[in-house]
PDB file of N, CA and C in Angstrom:
ATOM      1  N   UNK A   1       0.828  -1.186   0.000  1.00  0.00           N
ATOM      2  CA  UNK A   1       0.000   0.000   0.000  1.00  0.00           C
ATOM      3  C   UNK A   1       0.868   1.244   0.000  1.00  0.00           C
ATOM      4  N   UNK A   2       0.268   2.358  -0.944  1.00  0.00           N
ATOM      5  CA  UNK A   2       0.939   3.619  -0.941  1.00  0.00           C
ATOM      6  C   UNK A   2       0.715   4.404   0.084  1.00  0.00           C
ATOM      7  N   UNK A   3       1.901   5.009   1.112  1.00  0.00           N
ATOM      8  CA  UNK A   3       1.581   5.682   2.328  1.00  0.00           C
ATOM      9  C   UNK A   3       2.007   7.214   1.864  1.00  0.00           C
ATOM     10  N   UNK A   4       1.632   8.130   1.910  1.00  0.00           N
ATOM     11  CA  UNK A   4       1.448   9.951   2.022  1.00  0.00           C
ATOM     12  C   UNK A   4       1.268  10.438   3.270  1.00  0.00           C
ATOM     13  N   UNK A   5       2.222  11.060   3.616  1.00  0.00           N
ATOM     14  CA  UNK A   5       2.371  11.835   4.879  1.00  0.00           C
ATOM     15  C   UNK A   5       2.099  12.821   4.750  1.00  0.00           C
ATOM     16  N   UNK A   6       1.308  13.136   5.849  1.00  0.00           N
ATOM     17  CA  UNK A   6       0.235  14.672   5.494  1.00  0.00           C
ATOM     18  C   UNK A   6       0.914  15.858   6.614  1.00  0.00           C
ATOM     19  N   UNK A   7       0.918  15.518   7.626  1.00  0.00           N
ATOM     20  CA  UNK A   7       1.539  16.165   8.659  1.00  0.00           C
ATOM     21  C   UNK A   7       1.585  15.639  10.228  1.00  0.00           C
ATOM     22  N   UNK A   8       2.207  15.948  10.897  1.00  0.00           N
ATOM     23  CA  UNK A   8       2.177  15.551  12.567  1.00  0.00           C
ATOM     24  C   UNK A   8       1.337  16.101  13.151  1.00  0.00           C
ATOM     25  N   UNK A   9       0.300  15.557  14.004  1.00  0.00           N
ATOM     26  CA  UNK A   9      -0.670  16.389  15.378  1.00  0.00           C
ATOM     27  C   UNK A   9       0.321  16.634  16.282  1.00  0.00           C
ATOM     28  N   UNK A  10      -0.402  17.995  16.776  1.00  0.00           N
ATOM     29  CA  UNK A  10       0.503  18.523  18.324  1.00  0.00           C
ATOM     30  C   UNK A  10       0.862  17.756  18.883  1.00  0.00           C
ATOM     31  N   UNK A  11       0.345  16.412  18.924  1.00  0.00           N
ATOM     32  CA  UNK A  11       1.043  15.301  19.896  1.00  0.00           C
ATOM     33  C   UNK A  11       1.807  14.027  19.440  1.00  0.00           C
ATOM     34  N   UNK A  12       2.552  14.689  18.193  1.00  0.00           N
ATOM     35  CA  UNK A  12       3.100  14.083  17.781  1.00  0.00           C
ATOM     36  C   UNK A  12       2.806  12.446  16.715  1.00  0.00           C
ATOM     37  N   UNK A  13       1.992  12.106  16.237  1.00  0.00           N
ATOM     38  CA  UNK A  13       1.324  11.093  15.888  1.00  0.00           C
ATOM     39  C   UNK A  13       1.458  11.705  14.379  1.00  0.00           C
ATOM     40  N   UNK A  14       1.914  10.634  13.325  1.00  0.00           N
ATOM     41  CA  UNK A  14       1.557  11.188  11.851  1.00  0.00           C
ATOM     42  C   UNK A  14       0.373  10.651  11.009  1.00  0.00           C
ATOM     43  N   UNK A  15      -0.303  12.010  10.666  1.00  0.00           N
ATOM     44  CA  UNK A  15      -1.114  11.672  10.032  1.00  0.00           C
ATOM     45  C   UNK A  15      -1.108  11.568   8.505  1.00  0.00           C
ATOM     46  N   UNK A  16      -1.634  10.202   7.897  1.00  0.00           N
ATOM     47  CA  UNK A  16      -1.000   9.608   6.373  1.00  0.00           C
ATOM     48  C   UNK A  16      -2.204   9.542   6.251  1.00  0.00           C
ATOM     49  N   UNK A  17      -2.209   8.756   4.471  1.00  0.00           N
ATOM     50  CA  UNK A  17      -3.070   8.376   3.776  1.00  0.00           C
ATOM     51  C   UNK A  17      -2.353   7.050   3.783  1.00  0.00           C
ATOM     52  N   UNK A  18      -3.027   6.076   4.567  1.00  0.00           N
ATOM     53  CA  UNK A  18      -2.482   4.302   3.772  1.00  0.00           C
ATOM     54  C   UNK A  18      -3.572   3.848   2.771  1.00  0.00           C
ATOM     55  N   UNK A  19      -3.036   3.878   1.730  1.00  0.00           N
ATOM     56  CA  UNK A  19      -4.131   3.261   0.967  1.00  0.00           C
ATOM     57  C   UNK A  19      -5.436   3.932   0.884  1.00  0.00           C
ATOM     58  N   UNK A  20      -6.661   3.577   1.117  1.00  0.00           N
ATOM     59  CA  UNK A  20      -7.683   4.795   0.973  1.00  0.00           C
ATOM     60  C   UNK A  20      -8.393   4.845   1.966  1.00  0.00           C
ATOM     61  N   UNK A  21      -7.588   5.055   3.153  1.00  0.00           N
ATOM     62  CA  UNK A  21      -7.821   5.526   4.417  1.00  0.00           C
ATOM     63  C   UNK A  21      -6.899   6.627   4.797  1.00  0.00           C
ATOM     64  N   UNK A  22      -7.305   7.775   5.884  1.00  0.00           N
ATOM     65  CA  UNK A  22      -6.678   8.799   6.177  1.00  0.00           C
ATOM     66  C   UNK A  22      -6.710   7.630   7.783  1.00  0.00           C
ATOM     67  N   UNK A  23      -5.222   8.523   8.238  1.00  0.00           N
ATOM     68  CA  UNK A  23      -4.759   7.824   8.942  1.00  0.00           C
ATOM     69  C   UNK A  23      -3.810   7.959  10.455  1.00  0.00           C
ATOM     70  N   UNK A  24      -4.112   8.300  11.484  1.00  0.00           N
ATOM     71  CA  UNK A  24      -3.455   9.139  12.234  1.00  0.00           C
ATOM     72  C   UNK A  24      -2.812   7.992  13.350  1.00  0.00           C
ATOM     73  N   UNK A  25      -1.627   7.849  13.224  1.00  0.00           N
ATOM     74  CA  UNK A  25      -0.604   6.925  14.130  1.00  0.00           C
ATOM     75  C   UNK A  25      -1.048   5.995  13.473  1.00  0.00           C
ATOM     76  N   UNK A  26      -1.172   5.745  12.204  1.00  0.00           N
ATOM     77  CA  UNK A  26      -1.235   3.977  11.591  1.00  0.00           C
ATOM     78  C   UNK A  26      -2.710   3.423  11.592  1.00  0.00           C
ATOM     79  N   UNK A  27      -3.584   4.185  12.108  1.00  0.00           N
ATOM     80  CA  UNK A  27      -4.788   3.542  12.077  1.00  0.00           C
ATOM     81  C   UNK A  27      -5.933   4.120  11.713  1.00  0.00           C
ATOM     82  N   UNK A  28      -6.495   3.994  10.629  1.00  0.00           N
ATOM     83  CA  UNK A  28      -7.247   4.684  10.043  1.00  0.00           C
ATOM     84  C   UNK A  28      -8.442   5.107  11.103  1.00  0.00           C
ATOM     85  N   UNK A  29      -9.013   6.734  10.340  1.00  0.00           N
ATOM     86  CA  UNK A  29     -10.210   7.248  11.004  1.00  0.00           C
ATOM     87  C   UNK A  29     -11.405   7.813  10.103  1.00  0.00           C
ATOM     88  N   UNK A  30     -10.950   7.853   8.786  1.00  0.00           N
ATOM     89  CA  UNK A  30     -11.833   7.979   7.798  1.00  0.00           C
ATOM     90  C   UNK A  30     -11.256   7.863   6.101  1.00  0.00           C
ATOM     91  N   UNK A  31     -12.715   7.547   5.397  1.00  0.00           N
ATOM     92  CA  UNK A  31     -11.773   7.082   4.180  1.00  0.00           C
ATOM     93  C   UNK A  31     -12.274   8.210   3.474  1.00  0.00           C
ATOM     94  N   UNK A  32     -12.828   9.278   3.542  1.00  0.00           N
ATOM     95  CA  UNK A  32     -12.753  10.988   2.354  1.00  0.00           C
ATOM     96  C   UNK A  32     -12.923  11.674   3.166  1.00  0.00           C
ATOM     97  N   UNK A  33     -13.015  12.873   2.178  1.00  0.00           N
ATOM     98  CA  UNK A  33     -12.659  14.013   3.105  1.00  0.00           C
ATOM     99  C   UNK A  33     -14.438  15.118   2.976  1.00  0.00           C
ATOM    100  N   UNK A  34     -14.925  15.654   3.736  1.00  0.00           N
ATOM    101  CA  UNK A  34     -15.862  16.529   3.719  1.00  0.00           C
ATOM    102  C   UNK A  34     -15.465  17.822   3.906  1.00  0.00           C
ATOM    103  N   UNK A  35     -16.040  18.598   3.081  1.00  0.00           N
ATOM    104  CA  UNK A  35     -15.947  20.449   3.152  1.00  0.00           C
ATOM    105  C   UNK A  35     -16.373  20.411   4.528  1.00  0.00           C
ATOM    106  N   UNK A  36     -15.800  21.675   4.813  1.00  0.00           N
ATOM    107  CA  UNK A  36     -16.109  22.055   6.179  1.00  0.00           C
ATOM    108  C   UNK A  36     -17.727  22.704   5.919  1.00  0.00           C
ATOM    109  N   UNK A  37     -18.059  23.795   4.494  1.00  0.00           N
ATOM    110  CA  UNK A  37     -19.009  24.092   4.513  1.00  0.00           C
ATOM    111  C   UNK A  37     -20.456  23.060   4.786  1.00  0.00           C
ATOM    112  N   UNK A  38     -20.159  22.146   4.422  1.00  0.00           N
ATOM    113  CA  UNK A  38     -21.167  20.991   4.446  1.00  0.00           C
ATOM    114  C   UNK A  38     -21.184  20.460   5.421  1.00  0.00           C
ATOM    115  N   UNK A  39     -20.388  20.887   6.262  1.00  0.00           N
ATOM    116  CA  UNK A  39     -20.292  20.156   7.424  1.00  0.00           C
ATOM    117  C   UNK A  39     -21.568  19.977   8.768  1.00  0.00           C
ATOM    118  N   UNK A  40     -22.058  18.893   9.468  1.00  0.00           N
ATOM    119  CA  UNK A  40     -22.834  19.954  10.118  1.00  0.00           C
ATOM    120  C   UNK A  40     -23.065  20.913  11.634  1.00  0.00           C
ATOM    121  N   UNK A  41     -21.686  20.250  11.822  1.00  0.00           N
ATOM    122  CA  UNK A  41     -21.029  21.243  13.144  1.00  0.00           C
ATOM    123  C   UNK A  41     -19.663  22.647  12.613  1.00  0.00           C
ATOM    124  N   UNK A  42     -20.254  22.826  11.203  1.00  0.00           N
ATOM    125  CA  UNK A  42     -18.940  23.847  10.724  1.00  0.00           C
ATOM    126  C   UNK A  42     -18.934  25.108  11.331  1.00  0.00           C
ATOM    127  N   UNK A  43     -19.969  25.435  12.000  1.00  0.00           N
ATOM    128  CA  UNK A  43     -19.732  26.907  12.959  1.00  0.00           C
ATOM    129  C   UNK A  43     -18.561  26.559  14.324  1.00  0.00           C
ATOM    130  N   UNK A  44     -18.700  25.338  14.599  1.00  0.00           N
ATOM    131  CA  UNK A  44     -17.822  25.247  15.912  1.00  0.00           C
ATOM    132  C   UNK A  44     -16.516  24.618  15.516  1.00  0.00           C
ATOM    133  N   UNK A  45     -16.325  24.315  13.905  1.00  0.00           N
ATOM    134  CA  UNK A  45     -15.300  23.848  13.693  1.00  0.00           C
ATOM    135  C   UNK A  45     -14.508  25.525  12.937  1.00  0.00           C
ATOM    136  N   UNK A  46     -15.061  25.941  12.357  1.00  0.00           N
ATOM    137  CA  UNK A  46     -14.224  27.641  11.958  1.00  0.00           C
ATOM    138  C   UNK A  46     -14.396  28.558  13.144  1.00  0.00           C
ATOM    139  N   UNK A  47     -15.134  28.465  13.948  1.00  0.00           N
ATOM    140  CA  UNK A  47     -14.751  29.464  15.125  1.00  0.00           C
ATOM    141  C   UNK A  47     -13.413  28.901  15.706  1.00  0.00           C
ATOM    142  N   UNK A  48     -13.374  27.217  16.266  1.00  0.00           N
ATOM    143  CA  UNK A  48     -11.900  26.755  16.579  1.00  0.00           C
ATOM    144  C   UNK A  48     -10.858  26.593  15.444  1.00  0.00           C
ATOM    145  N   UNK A  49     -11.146  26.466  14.167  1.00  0.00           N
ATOM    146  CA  UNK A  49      -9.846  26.483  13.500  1.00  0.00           C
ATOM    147  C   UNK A  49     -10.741  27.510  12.134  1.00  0.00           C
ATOM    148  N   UNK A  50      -9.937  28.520  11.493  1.00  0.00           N
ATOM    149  CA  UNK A  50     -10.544  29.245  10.885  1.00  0.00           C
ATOM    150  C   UNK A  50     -10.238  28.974   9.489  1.00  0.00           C
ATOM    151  N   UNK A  51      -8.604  28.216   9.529  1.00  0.00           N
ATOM    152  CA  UNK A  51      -8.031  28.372   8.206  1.00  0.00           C
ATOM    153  C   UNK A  51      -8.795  26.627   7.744  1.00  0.00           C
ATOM    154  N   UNK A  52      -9.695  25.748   8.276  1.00  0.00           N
ATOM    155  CA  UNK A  52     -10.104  24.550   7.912  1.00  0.00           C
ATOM    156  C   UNK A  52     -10.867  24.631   6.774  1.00  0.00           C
ATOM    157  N   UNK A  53     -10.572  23.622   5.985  1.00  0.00           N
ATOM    158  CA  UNK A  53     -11.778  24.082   4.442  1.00  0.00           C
ATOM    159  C   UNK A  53     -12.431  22.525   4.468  1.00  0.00           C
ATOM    160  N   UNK A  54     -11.513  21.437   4.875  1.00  0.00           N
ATOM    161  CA  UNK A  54     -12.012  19.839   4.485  1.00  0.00           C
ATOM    162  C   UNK A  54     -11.947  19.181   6.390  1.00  0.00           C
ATOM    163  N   UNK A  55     -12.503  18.187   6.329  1.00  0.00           N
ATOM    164  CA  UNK A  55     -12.183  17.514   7.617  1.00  0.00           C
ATOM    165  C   UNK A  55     -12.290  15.808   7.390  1.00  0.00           C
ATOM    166  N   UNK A  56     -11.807  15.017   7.481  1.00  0.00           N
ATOM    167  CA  UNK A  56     -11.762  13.544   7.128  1.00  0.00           C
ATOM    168  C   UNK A  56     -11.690  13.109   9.202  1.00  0.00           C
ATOM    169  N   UNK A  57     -13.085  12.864   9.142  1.00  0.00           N
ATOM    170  CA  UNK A  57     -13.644  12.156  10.722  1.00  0.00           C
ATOM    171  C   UNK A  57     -12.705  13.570  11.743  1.00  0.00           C
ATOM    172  N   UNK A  58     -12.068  13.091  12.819  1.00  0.00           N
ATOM    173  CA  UNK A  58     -11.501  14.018  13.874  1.00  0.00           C
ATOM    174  C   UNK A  58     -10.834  15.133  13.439  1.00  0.00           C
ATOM    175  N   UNK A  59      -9.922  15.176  12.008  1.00  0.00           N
ATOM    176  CA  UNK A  59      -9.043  15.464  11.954  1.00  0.00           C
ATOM    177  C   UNK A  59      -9.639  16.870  10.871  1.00  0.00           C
ATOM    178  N   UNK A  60      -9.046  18.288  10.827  1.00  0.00           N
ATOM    179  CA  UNK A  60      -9.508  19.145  10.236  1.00  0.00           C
ATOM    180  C   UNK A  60      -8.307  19.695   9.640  1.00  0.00           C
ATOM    181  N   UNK A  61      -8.158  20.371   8.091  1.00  0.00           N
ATOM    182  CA  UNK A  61      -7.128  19.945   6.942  1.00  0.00           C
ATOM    183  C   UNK A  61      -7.632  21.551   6.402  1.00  0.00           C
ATOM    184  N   UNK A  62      -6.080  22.304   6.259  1.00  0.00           N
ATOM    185  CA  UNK A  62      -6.316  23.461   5.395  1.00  0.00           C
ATOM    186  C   UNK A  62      -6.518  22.705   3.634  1.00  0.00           C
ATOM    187  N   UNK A  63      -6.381  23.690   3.047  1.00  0.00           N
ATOM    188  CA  UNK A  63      -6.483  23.869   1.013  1.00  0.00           C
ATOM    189  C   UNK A  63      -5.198  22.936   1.080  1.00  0.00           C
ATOM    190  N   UNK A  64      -3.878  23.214   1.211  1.00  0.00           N
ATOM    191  CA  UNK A  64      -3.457  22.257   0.767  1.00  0.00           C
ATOM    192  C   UNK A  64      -2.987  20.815   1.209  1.00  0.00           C
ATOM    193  N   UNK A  65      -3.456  20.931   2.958  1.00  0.00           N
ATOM    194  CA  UNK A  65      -3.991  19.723   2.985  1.00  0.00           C
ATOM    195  C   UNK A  65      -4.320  18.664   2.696  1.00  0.00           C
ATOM    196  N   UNK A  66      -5.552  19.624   2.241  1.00  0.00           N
ATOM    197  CA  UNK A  66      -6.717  18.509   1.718  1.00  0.00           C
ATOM    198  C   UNK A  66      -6.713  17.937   0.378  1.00  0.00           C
ATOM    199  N   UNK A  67      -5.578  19.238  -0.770  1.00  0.00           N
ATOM    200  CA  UNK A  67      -5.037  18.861  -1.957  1.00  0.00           C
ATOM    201  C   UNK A  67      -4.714  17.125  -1.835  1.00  0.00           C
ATOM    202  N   UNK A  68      -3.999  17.217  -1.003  1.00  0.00           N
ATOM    203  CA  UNK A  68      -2.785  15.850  -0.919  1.00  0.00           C
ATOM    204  C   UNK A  68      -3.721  15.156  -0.131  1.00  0.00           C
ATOM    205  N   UNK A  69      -4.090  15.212   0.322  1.00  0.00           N
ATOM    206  CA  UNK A  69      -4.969  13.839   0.844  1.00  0.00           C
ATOM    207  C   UNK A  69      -6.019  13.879  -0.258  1.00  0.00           C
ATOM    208  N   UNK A  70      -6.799  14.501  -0.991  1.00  0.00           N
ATOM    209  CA  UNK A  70      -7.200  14.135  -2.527  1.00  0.00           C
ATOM    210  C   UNK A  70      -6.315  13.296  -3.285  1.00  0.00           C
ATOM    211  N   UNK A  71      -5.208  13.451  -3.563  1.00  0.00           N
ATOM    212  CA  UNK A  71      -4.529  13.171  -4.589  1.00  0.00           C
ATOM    213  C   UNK A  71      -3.969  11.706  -3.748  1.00  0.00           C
ATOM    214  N   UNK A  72      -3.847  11.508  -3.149  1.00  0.00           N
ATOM    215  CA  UNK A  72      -3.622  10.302  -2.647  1.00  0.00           C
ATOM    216  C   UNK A  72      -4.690   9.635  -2.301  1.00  0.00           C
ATOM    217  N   UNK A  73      -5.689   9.778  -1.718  1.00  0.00           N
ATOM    218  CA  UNK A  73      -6.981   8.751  -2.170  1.00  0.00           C
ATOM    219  C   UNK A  73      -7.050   8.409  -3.196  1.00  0.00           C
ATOM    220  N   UNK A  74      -6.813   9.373  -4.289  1.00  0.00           N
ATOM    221  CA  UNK A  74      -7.506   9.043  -5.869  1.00  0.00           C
ATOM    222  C   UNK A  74      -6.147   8.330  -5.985  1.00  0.00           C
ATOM    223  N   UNK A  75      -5.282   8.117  -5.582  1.00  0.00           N
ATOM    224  CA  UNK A  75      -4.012   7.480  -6.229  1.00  0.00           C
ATOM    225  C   UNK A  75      -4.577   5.822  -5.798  1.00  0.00           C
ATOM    226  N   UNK A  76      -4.724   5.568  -4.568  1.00  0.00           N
ATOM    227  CA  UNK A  76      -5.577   4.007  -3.877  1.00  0.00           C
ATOM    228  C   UNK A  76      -6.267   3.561  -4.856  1.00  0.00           C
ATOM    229  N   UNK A  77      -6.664   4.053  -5.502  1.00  0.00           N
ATOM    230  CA  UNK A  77      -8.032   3.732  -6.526  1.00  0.00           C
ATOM    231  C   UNK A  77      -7.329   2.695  -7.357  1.00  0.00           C
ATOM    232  N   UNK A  78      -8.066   1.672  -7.561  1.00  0.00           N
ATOM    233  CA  UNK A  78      -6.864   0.716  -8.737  1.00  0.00           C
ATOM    234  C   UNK A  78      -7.607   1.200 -10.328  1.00  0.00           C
ATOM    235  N   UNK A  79      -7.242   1.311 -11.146  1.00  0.00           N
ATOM    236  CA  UNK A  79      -7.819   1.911 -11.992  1.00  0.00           C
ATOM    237  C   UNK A  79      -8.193   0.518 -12.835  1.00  0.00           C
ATOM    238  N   UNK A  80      -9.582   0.971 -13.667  1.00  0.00           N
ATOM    239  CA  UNK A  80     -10.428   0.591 -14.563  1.00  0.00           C
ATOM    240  C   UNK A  80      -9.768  -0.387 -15.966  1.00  0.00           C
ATOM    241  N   UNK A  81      -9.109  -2.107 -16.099  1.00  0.00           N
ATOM    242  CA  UNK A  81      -8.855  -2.235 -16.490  1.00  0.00           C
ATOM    243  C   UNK A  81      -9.193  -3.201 -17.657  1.00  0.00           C
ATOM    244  N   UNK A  82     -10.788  -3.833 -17.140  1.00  0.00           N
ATOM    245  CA  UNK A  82     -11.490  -4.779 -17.396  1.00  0.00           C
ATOM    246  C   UNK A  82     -12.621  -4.261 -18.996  1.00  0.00           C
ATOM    247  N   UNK A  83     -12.514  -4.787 -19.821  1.00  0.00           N
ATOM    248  CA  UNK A  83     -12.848  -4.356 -21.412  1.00  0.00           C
ATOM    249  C   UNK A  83     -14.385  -3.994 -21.251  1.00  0.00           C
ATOM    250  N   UNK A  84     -15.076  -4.694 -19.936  1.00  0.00           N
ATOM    251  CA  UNK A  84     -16.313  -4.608 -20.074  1.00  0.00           C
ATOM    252  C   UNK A  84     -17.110  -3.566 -19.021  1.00  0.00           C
ATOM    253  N   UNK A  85     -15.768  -3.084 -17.926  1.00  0.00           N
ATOM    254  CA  UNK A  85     -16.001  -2.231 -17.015  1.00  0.00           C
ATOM    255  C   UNK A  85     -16.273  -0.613 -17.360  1.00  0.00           C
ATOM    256  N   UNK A  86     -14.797  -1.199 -18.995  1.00  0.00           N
ATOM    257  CA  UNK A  86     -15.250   0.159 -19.434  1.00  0.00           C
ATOM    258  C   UNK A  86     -15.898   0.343 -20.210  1.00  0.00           C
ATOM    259  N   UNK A  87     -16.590  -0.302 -21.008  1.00  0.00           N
ATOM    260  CA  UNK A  87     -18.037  -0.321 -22.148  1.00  0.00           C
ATOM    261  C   UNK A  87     -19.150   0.410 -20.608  1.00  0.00           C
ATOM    262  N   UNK A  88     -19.098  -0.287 -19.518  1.00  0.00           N
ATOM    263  CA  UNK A  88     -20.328   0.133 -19.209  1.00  0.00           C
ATOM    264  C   UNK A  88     -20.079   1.289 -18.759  1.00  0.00           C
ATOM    265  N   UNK A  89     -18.886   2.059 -18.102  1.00  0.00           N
ATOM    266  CA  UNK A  89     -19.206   3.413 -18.031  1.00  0.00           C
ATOM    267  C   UNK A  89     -19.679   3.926 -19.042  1.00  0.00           C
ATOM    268  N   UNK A  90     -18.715   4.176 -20.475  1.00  0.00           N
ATOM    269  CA  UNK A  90     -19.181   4.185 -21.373  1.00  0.00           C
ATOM    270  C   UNK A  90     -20.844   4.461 -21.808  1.00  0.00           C
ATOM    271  N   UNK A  91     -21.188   3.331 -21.802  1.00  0.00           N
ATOM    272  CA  UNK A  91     -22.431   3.453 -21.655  1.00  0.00           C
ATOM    273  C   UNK A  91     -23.389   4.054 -20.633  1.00  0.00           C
ATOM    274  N   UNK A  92     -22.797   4.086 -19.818  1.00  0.00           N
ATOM    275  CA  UNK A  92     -23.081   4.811 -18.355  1.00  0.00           C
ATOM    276  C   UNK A  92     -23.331   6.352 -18.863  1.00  0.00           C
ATOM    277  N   UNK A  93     -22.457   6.970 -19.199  1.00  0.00           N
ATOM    278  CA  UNK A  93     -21.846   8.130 -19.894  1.00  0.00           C
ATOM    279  C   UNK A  93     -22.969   8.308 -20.546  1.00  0.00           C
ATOM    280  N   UNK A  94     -22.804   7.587 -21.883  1.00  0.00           N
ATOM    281  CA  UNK A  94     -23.899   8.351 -23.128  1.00  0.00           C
ATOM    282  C   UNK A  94     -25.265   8.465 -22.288  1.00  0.00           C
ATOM    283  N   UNK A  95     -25.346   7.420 -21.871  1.00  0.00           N
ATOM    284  CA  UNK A  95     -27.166   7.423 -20.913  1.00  0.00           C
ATOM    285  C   UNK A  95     -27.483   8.982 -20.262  1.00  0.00           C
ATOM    286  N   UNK A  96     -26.469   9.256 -19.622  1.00  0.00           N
ATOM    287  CA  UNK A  96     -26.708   9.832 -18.262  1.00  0.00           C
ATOM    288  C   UNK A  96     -26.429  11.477 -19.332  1.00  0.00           C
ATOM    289  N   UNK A  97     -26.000  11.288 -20.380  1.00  0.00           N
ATOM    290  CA  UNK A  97     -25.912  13.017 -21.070  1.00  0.00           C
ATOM    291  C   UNK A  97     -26.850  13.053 -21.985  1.00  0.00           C
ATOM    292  N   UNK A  98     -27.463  11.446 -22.330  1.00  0.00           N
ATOM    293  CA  UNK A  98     -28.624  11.774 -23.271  1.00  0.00           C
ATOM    294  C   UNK A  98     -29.884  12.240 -22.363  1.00  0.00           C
ATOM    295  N   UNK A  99     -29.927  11.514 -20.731  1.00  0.00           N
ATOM    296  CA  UNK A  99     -31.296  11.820 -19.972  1.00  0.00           C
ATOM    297  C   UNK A  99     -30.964  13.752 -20.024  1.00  0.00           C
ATOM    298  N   UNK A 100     -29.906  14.104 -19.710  1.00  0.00           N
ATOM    299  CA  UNK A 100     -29.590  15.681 -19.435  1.00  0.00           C
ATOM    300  C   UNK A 100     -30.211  16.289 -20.488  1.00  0.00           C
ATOM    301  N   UNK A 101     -30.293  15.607 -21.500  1.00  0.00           N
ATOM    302  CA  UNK A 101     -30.166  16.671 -22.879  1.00  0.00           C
ATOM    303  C   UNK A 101     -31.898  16.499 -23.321  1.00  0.00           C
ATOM    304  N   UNK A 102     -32.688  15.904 -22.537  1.00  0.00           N
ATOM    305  CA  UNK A 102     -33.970  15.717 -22.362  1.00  0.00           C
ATOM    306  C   UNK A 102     -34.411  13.906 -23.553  1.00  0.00           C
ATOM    307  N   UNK A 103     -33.463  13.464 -23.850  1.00  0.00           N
ATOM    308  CA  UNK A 103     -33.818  12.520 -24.702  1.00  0.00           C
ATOM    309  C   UNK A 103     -33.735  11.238 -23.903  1.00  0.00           C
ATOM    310  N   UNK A 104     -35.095  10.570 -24.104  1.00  0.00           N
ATOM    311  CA  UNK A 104     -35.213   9.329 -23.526  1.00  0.00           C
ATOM    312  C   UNK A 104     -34.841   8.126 -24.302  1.00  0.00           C
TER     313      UNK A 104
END
């Protein structure tokens, strides 16, 4: 598994990405990350930290942060290699822009 080191808590413990878990002293606490705006305790999380934009479970993550713990989740991802996995996005695709475009 690919490990990304994000930064140390005040108490010393590092917090990573193993694989597609965020991860603080080795043991995961959440696997994405939520805007703080969406959040639904985000008034008591920007009154205590102001510069927070994402939070993945305990842990609260400025912009570039949360960059790198993006980019390393999406890295976990095993990518799409199967002939028929990708016909059906594919098909997934045309469906879902023909319903947009009002055609059934």
């Amino acid at each position: 598994m690919q490990t990304t080191f994000i930064r140390n808590t005040s108490d010393g413990r590092k917090v990573e990405v193993i694989g597609p878990y965020v991860c603080v002293g080795g043991e995961p606490v959440a696997d994405g990350l939520v805007e703080v705006e969406t959040h639904p305790n985000r008034k008591a999380i920007l009154s205590t930290l102001p510069n927070a934009t994402h939070m993945a479970g305990p842990l609260a993550f400025t912009v570039e942060e949360a960059s790198l713990v993006r980019g390393a989740l999406a890295a976990a991802v095993a990518p799409v290699t199967d002939p028929a996995q990708i016909a059906k996005r594919f098909s997934d695709a045309i469906n879902l822009r023909a319903r947009n475009a009002g055609i059934e």
